[in-house]
C-alpha atoms as a PDB file:
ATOM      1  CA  UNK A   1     246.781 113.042 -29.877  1.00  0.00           C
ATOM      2  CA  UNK A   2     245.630 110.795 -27.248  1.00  0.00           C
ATOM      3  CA  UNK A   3     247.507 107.656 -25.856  1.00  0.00           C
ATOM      4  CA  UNK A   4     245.570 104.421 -26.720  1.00  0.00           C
ATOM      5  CA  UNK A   5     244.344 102.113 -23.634  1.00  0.00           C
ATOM      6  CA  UNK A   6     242.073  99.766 -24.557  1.00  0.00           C
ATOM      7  CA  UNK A   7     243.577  95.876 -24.290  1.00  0.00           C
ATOM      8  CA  UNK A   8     242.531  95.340 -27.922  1.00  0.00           C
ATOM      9  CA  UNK A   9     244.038  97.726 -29.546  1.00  0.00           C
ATOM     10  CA  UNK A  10     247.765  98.320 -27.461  1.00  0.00           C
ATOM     11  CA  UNK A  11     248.470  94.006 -28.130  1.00  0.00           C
ATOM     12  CA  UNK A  12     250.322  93.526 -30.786  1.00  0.00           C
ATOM     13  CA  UNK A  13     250.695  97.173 -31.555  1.00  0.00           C
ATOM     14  CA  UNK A  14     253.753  97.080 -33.193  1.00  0.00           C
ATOM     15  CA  UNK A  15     252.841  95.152 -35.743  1.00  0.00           C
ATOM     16  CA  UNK A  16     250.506  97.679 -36.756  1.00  0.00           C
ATOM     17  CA  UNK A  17     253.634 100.570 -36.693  1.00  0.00           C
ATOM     18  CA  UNK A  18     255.856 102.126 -39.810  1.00  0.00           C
ATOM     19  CA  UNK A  19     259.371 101.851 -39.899  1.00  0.00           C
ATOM     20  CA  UNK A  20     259.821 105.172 -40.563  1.00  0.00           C
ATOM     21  CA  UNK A  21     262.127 105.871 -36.631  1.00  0.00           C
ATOM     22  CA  UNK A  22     261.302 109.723 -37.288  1.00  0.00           C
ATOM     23  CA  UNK A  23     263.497 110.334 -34.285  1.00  0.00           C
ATOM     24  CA  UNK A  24     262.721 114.273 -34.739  1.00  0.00           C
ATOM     25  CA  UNK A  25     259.191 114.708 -35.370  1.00  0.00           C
ATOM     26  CA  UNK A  26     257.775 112.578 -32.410  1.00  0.00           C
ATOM     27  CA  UNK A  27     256.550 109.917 -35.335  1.00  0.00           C
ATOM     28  CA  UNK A  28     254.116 112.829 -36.054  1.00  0.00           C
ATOM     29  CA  UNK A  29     253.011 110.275 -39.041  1.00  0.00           C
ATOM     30  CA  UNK A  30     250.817 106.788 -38.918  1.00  0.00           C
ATOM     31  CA  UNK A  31     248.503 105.483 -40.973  1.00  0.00           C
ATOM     32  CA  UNK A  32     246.615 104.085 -38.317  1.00  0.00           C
ATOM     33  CA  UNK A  33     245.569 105.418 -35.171  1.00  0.00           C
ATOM     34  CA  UNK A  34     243.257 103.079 -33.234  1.00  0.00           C
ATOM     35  CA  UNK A  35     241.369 105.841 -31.278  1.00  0.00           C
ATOM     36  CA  UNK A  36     239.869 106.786 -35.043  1.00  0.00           C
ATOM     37  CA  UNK A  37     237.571 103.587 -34.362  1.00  0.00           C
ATOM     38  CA  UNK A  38     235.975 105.369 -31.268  1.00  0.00           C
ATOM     39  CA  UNK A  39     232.531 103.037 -30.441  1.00  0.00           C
ATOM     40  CA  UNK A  40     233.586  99.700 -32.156  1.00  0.00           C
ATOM     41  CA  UNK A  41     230.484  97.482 -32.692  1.00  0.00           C
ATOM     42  CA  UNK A  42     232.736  95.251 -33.791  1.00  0.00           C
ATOM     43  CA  UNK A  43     236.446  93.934 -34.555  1.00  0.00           C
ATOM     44  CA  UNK A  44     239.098  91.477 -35.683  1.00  0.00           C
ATOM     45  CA  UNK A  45     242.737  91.302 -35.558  1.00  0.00           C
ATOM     46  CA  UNK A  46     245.217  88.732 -36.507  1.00  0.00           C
ATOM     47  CA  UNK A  47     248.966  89.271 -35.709  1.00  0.00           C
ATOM     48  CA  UNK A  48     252.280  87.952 -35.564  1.00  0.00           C
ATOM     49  CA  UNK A  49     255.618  86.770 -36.763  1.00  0.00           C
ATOM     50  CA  UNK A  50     256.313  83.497 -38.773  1.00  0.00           C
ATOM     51  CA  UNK A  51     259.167  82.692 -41.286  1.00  0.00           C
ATOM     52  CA  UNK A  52     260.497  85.791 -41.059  1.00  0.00           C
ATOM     53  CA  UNK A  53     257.253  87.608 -42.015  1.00  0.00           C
ATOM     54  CA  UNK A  54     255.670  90.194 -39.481  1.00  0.00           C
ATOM     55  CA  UNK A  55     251.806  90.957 -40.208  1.00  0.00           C
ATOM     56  CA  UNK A  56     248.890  92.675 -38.990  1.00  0.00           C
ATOM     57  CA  UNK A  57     245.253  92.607 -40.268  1.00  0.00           C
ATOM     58  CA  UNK A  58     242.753  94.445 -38.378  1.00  0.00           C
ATOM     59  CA  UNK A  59     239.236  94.758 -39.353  1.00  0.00           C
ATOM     60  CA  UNK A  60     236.544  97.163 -37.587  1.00  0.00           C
ATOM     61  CA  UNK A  61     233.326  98.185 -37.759  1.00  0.00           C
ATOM     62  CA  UNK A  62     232.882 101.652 -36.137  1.00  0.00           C
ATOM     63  CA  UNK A  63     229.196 102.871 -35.103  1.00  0.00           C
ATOM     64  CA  UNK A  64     229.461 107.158 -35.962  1.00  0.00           C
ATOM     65  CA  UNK A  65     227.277 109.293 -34.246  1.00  0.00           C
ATOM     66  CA  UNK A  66     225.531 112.228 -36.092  1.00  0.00           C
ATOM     67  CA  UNK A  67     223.579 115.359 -35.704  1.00  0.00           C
ATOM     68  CA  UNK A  68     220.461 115.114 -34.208  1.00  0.00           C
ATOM     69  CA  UNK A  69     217.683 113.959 -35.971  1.00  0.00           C
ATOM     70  CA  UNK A  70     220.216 111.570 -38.249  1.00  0.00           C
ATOM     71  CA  UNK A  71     220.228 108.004 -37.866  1.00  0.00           C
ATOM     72  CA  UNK A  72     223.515 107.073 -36.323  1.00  0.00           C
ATOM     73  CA  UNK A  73     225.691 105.040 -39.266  1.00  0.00           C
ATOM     74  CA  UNK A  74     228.298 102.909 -39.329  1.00  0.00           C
ATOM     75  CA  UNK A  75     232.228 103.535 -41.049  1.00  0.00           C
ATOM     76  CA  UNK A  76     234.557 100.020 -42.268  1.00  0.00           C
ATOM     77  CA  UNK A  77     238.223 100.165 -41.494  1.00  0.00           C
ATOM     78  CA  UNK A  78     240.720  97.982 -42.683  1.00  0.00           C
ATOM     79  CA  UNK A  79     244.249  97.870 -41.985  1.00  0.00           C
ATOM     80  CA  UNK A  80     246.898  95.172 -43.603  1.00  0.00           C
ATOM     81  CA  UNK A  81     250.511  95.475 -42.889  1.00  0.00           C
ATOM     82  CA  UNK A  82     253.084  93.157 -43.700  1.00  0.00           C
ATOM     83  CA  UNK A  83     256.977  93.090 -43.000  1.00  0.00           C
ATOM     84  CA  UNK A  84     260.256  90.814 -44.146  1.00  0.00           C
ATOM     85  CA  UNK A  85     263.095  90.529 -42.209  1.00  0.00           C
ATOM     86  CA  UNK A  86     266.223  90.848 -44.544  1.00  0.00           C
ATOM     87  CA  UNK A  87     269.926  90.708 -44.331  1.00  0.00           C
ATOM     88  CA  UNK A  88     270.728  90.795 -41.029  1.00  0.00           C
ATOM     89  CA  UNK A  89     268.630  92.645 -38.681  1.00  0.00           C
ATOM     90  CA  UNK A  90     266.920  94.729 -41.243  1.00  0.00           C
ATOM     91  CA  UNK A  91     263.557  94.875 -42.663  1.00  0.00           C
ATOM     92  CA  UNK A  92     261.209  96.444 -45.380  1.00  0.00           C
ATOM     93  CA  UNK A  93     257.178  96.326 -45.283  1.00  0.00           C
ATOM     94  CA  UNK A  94     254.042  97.289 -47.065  1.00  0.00           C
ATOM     95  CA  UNK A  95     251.260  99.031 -45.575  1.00  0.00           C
ATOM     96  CA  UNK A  96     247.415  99.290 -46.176  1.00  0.00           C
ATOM     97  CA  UNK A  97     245.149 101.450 -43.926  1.00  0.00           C
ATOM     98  CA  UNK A  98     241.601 101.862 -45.606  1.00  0.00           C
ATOM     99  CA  UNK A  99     237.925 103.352 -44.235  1.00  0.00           C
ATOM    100  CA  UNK A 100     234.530 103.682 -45.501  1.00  0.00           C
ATOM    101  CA  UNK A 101     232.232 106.065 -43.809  1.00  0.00           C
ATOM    102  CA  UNK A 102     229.098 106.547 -45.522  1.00  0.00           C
ATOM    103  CA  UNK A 103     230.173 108.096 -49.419  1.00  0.00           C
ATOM    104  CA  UNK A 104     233.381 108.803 -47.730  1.00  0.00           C
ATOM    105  CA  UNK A 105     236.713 106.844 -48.895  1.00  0.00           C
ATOM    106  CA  UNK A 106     240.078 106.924 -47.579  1.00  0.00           C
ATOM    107  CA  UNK A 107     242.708 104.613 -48.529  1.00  0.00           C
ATOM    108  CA  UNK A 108     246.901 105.210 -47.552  1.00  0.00           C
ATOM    109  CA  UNK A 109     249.125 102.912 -48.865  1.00  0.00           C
ATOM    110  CA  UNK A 110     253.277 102.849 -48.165  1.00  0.00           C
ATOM    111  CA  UNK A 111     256.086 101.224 -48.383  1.00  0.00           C
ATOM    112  CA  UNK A 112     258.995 101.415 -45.545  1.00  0.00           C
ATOM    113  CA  UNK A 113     262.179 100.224 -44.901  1.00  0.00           C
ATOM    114  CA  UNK A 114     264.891 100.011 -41.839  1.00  0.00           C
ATOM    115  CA  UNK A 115     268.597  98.834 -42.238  1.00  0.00           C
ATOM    116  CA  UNK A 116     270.751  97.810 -40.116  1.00  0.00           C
ATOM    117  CA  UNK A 117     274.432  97.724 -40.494  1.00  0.00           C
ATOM    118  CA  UNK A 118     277.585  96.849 -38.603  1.00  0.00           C
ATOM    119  CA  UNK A 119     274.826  97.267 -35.365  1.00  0.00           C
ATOM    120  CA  UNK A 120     275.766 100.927 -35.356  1.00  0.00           C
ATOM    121  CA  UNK A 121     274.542 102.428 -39.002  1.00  0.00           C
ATOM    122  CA  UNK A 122     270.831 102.672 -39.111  1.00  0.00           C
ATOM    123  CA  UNK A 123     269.089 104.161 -41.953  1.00  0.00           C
ATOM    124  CA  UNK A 124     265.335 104.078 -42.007  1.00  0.00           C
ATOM    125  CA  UNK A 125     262.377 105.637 -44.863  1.00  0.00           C
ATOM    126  CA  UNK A 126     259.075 105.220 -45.863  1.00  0.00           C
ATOM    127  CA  UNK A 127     256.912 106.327 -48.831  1.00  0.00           C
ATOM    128  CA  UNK A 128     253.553 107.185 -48.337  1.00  0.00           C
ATOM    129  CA  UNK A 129     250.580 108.803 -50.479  1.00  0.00           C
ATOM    130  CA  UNK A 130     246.951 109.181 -49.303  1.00  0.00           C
ATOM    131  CA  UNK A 131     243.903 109.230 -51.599  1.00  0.00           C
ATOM    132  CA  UNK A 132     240.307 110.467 -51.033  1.00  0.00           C
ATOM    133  CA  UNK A 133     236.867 110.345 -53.024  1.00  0.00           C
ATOM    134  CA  UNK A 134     236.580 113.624 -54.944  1.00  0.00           C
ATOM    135  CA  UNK A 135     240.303 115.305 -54.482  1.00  0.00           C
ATOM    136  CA  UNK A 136     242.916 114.913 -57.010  1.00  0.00           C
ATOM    137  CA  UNK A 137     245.743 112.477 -56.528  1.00  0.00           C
ATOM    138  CA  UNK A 138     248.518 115.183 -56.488  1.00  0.00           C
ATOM    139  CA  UNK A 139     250.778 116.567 -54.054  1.00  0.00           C
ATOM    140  CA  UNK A 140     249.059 113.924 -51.495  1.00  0.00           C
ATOM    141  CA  UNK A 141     252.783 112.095 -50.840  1.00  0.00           C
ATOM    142  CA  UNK A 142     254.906 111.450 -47.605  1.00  0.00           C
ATOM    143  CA  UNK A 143     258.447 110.776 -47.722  1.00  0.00           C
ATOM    144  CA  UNK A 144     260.958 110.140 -44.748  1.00  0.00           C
ATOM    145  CA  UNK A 145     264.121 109.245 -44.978  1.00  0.00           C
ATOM    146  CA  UNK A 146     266.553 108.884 -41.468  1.00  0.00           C
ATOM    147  CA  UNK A 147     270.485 108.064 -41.283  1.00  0.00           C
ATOM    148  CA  UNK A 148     272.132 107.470 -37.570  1.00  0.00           C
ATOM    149  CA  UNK A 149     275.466 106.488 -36.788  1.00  0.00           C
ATOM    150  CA  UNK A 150     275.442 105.552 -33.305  1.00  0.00           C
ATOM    151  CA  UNK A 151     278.957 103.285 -32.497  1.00  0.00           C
ATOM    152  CA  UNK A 152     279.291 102.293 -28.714  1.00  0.00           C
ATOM    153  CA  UNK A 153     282.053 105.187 -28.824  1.00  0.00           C
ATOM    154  CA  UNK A 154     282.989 107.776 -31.040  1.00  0.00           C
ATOM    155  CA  UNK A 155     281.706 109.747 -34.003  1.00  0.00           C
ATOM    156  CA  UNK A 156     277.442 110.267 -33.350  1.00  0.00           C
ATOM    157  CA  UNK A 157     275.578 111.045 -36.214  1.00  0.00           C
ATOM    158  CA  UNK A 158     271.581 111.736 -36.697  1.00  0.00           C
ATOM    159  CA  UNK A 159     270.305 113.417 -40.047  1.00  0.00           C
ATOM    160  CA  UNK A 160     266.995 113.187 -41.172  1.00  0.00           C
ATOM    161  CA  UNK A 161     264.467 114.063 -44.125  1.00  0.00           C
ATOM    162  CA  UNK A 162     260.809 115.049 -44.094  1.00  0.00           C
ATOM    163  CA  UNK A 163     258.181 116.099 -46.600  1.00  0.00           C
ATOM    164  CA  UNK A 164     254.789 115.728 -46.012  1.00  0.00           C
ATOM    165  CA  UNK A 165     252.479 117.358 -49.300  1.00  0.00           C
ATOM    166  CA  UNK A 166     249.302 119.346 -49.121  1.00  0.00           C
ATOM    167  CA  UNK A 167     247.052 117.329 -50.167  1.00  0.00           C
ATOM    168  CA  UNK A 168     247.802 114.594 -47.657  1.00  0.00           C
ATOM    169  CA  UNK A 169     244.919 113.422 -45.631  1.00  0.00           C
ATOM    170  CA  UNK A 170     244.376 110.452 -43.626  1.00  0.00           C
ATOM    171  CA  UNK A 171     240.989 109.682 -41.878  1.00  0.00           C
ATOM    172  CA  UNK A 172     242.269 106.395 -40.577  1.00  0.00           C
ATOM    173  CA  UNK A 173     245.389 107.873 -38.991  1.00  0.00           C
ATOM    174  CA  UNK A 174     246.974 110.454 -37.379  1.00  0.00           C
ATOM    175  CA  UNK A 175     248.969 113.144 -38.790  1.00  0.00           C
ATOM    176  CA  UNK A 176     250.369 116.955 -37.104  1.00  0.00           C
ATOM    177  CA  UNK A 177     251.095 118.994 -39.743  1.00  0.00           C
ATOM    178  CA  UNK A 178     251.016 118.895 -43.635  1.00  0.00           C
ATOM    179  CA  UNK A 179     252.605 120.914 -46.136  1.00  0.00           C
ATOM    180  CA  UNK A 180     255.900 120.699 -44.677  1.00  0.00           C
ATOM    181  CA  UNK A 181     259.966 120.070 -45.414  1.00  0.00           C
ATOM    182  CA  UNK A 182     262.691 119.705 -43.315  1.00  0.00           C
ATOM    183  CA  UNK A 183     265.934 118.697 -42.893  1.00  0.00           C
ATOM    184  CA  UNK A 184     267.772 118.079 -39.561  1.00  0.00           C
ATOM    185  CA  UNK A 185     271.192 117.173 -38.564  1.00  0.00           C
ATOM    186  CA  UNK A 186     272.726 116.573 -35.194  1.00  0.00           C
ATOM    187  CA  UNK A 187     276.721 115.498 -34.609  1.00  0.00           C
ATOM    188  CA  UNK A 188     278.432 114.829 -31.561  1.00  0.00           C
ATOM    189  CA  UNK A 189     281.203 112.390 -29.718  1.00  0.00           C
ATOM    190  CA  UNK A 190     280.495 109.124 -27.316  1.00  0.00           C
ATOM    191  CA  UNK A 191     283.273 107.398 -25.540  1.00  0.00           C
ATOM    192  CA  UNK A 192     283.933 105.273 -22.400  1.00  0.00           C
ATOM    193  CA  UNK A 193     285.776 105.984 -19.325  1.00  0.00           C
ATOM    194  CA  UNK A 194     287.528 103.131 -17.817  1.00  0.00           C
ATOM    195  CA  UNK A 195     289.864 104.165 -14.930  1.00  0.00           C
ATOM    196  CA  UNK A 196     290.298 102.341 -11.830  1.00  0.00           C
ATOM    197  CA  UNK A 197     286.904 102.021  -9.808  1.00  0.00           C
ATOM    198  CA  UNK A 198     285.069 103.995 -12.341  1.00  0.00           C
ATOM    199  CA  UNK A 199     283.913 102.727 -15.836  1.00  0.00           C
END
């Protein structure tokens, strides 16, 4: 996994980002990972926030290099995310990532969420299933589910939920390791010291 540079692609990023805050796997899951489009001849993107409405539409043509003797050809991406704030501070979104490379078809779609409440209870999911010319559409799922507590002081609380099937694939993203559960849980205490000179 490489860090994306190009000015294109890192503007308006996080409109382009699940909701998933997979605070234990790195956010080892996205449906789209710009460097995929490696030798653009081509793209658009619209983003923003309006109304309460977060979106991102990208649309790329990619120019693939082949073996030698092969013409080069060219592989269609397109990526359509949309996101509703709700209550307060809170959201939930739909996702689209899509690509087209020769006979080739890939197309993840998802649904996420992230609540927010009393500013220090977070919980945060998504649901996510791949699907791919020629394989069948089982077992290709992704599920994460996160709960924090995290008051200014007091009782800290991180658990969090992953499963990621084995027929998962996902040529417009990025993704570290299928075929995989896990649970995690981590507890501890926060408080303030306010004595004199020192706080």
């Amino acid at each position: 996994y490489f860090r994306e540079n190009r000015p294109f692609f890192t503007e308006g990023s996080r409109y382009f980002t699940l909701g998933s805050g997979d605070e234990y796997h790195g956010g080892g899951v996205s449906l789209f990972y710009s460097r995929r489009i490696r030798n653009p001849r081509g793209a658009v993107k619209i983003s923003g926030k309006t109304g309460g409405f977060g979106f991102g539409i990208l649309g790329a043509i990619n120019k693939v290099e082949v073996g030698a003797g092969e013409d080069p050809r060219d592989s269609y991406f397109g990526i359509f995310r949309v996101q509703k704030d709700i209550l307060k501070n809170s959201q939930v979104g739909v996702y689209y990532a899509g690509v087209r490379d020769g006979d080739a078809r890939n197309q993840n779609v998802a649904v996420d969420f992230n609540f927010n409440f009393k500013d220090f209870y977070y919980i945060q999911g998504m649901g996510a299933f791949t699907f791919n010319e020629n394989v069948p559409n089982a077992h290709n799922g992704i599920y994460q589910l996160n709960f924090r507590r995290e008051p200014d002081a007091g009782l800290q609380l991180m658990s969090g939920f992953q499963r990621i099937e084995d027929n998962v694939d996902i040529s417009t993203g990025y993704i570290d390791q299928k075929d995989i559960q896990s649970f995690d849980l981590m507890v501890g205490h926060a408080w303030r010291y306010s004595q004199g000179l020192f706080k």
